[in-house]
C-alpha atoms as a PDB file:
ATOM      1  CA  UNK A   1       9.307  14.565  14.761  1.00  0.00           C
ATOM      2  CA  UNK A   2       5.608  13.748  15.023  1.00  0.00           C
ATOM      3  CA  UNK A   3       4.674  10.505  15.869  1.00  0.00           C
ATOM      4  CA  UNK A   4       2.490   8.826  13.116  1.00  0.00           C
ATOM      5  CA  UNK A   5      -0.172   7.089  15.078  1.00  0.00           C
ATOM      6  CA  UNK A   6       0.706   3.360  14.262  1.00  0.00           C
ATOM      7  CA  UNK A   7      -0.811   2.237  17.496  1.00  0.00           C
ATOM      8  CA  UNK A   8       1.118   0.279  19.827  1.00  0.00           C
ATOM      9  CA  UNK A   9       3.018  -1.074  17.222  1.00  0.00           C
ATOM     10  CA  UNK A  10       6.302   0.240  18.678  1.00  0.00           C
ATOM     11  CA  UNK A  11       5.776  -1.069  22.267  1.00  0.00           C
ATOM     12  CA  UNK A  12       4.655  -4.533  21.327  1.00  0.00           C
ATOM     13  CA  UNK A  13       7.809  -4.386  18.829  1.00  0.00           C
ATOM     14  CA  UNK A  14      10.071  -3.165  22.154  1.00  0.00           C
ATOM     15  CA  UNK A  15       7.996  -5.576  24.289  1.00  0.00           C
ATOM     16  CA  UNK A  16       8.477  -8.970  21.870  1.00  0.00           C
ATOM     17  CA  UNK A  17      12.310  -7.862  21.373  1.00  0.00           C
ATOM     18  CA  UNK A  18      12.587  -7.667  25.596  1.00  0.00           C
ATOM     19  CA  UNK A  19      10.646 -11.271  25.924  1.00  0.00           C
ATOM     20  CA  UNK A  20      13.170 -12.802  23.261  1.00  0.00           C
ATOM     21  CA  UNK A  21      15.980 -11.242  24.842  1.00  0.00           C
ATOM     22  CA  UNK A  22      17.343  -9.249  22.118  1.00  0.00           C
ATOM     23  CA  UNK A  23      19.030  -5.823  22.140  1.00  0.00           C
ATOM     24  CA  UNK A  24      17.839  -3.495  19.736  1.00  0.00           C
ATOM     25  CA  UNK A  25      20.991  -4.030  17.884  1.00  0.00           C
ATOM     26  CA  UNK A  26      20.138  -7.790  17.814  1.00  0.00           C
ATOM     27  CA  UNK A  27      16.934  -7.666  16.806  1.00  0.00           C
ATOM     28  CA  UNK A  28      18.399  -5.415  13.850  1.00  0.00           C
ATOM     29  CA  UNK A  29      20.762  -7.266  12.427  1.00  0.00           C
ATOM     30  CA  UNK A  30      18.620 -10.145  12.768  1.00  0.00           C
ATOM     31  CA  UNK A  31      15.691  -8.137  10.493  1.00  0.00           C
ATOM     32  CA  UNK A  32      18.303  -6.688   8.218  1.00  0.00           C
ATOM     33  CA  UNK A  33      17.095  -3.010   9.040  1.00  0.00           C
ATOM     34  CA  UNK A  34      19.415  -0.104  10.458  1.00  0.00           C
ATOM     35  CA  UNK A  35      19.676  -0.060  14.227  1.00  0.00           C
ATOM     36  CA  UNK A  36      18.685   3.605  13.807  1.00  0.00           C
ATOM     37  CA  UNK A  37      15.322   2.819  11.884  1.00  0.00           C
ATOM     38  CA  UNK A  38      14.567   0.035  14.168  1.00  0.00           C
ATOM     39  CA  UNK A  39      14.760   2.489  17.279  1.00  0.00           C
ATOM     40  CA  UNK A  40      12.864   5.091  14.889  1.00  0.00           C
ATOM     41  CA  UNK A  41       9.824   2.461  14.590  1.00  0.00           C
ATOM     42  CA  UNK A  42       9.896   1.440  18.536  1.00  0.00           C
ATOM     43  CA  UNK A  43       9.443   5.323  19.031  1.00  0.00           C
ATOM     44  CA  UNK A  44       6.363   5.233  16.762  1.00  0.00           C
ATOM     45  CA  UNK A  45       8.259   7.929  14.722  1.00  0.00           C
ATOM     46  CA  UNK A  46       8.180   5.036  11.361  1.00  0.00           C
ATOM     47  CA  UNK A  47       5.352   3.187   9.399  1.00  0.00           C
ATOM     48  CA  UNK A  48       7.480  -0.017   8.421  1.00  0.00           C
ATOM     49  CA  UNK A  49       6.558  -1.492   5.078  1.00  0.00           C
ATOM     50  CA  UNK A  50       5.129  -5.061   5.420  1.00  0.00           C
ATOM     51  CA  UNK A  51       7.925  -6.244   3.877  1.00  0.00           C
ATOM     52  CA  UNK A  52       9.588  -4.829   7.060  1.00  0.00           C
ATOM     53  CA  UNK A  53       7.103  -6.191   9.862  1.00  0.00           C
ATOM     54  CA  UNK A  54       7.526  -9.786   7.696  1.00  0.00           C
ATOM     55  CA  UNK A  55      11.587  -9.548   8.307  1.00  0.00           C
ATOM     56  CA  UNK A  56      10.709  -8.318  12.254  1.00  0.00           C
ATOM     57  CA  UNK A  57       8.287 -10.982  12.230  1.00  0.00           C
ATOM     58  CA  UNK A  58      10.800 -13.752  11.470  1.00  0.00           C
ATOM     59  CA  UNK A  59      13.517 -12.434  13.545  1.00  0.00           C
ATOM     60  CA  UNK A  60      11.075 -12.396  16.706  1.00  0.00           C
ATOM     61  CA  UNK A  61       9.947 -15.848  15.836  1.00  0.00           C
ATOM     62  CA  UNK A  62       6.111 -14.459  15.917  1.00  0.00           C
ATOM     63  CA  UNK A  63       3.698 -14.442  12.907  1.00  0.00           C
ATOM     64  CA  UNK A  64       4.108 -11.611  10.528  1.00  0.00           C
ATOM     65  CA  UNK A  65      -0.094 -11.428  10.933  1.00  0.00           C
ATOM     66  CA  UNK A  66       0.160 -10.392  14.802  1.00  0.00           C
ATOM     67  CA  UNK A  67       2.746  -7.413  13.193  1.00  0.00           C
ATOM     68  CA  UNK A  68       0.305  -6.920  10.420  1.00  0.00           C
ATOM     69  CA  UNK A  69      -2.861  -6.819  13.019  1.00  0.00           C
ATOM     70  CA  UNK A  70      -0.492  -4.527  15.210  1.00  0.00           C
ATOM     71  CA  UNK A  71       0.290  -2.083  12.246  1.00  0.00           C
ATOM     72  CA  UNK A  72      -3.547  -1.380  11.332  1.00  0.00           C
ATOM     73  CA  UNK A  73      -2.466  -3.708   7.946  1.00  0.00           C
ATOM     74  CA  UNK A  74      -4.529  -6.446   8.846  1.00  0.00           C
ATOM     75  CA  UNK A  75      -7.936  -6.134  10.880  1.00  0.00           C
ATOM     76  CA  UNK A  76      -8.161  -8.820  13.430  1.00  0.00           C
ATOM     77  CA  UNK A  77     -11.624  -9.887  12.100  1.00  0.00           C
ATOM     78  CA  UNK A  78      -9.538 -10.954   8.697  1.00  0.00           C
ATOM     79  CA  UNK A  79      -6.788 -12.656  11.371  1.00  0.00           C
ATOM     80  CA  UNK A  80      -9.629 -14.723  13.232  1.00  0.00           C
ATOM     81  CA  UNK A  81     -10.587 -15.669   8.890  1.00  0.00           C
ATOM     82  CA  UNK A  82      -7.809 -17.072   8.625  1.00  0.00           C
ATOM     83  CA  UNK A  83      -7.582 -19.293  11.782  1.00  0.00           C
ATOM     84  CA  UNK A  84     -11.067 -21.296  10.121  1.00  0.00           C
ATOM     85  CA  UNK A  85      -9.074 -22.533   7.311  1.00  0.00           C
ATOM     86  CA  UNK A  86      -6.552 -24.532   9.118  1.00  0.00           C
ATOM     87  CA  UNK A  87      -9.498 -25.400  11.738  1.00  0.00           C
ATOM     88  CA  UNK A  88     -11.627 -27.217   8.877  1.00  0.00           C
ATOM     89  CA  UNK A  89      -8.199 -28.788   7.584  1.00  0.00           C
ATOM     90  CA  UNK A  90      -8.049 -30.426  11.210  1.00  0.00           C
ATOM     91  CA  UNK A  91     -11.601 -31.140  11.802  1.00  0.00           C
ATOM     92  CA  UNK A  92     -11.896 -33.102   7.827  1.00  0.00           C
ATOM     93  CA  UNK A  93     -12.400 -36.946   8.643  1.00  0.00           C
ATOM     94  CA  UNK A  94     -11.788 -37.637   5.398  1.00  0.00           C
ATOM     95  CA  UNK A  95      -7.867 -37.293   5.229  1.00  0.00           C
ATOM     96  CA  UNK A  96      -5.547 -38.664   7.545  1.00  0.00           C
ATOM     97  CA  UNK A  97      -3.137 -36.798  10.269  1.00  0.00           C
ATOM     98  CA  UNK A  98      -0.268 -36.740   7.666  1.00  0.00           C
ATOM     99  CA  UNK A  99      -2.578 -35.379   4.633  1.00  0.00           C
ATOM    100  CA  UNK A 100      -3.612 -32.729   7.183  1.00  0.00           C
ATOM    101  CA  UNK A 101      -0.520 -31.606   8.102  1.00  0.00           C
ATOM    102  CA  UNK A 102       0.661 -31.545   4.528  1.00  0.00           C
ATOM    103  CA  UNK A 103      -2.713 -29.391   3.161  1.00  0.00           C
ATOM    104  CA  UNK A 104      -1.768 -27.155   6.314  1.00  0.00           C
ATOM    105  CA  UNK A 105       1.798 -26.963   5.523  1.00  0.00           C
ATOM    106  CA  UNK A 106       0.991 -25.642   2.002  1.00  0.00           C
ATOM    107  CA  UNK A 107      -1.797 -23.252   2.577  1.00  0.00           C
ATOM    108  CA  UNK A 108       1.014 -21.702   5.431  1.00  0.00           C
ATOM    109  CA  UNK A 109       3.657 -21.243   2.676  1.00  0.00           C
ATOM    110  CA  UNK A 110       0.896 -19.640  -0.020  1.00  0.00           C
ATOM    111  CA  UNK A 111      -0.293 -17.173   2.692  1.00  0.00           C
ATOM    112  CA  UNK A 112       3.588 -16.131   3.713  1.00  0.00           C
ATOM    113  CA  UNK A 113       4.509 -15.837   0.337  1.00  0.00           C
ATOM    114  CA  UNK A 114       1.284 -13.756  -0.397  1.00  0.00           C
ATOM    115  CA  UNK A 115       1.702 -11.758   2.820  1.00  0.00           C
ATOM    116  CA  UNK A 116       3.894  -8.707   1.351  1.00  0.00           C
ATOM    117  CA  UNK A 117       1.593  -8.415  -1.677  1.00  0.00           C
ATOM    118  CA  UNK A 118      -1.718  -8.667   0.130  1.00  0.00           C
ATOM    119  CA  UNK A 119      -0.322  -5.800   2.597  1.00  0.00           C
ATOM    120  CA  UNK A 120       0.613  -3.706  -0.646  1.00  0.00           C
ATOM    121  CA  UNK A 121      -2.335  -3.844  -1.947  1.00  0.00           C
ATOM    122  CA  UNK A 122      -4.816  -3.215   0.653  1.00  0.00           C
ATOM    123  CA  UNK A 123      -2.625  -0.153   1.307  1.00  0.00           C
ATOM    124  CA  UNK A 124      -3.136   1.151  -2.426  1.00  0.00           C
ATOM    125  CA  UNK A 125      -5.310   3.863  -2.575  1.00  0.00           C
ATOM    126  CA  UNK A 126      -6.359   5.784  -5.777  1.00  0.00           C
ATOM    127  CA  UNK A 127      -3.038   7.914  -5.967  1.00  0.00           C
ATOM    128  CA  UNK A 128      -1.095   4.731  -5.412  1.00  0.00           C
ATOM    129  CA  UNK A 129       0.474   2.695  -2.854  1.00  0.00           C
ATOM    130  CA  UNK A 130       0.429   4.373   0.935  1.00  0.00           C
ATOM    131  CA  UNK A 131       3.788   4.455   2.407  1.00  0.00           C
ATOM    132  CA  UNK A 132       5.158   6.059  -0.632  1.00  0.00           C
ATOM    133  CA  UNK A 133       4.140   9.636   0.075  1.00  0.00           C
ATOM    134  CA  UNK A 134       7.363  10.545   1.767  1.00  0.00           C
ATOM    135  CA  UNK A 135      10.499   9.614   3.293  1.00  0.00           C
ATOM    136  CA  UNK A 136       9.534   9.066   6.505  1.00  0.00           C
ATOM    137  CA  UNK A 137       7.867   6.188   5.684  1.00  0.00           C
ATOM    138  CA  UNK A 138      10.877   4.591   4.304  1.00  0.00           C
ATOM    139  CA  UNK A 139      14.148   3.609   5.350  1.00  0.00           C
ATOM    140  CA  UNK A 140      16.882   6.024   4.996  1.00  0.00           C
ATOM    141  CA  UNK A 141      18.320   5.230   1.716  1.00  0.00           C
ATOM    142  CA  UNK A 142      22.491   5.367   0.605  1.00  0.00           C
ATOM    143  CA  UNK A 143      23.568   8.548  -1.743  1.00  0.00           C
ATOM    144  CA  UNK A 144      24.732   5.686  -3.926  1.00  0.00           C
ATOM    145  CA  UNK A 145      21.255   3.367  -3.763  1.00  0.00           C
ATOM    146  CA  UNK A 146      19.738   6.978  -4.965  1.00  0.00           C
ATOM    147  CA  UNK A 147      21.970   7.098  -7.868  1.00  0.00           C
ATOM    148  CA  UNK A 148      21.107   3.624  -8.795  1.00  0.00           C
ATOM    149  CA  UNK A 149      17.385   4.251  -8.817  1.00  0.00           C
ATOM    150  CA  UNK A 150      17.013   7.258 -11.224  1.00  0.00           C
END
């Protein structure tokens, strides 16, 4: 199988799993992906989904943006963006420490929550969403979860 160019996102995957200690099989279970697929993406033989990199994200207890940035989702000139918000939050004399921490608290929850469908659609094209072209973007599904989806 041909690897499908996703950068380095395999080795920094293998390298945060070593740093937190986790086996593969860890880290898995942790994510809620097959310890197959998770080898499959270290490899650089799968494109995970962002919903994917989101659930790796958590279970490495790193932001899903550094996976996103990783992938090719999420160009770190948008990542850098982002950091201004929460920087003008902090540097506003005009609401107290706990306001601040509040407005930052919020705008954190709106972006995670918005992650999976900003990745989706940045990754639409004009045949429809990338990723969707063919199975080896995907997990390996069940006989039975193929039933259920026709």
């Amino acid at each position: 199988m041909a690897s499908l160019n996703v950068g380095n996102l395999g080795e920094f995957l293998r390298e945060q799993r070593r740093t937190a200690k986790l086996s593969l099989r860890q880290l898995a279970e942790a994510a809620g992906v097959s310890n197959p697929y998770l080898s499959q993406i270290e490899r650089g033989l799968r494109k995970p989904s962002a919903e994917i990199l989101q659930q790796l994200a958590k279970a490495l207890r790193i932001s899903a943006e550094t996976l996103y940035v990783q992938a090719g989702i999420l160009d770190e000139r948008d990542r850098q963006d982002l950091l201004q918000v929460p920087a003008a939050i902090l540097a506003d004399p005009s609401m107290n420490e706990q306001q601040k921490q509040a407005l930052l608290q919020i705008y954190e929850s709106f972006r995670k929550e918005n992650a999976p469908q900003r990745a989706t659609a940045q990754d639409a094209g004009p045949t429809g969403p990338a990723g969707r072209a063919g199975p080896a973007d995907e997990e390996p599904r069940s006989p039975e979860h193929e039933q259920q989806a026709e």
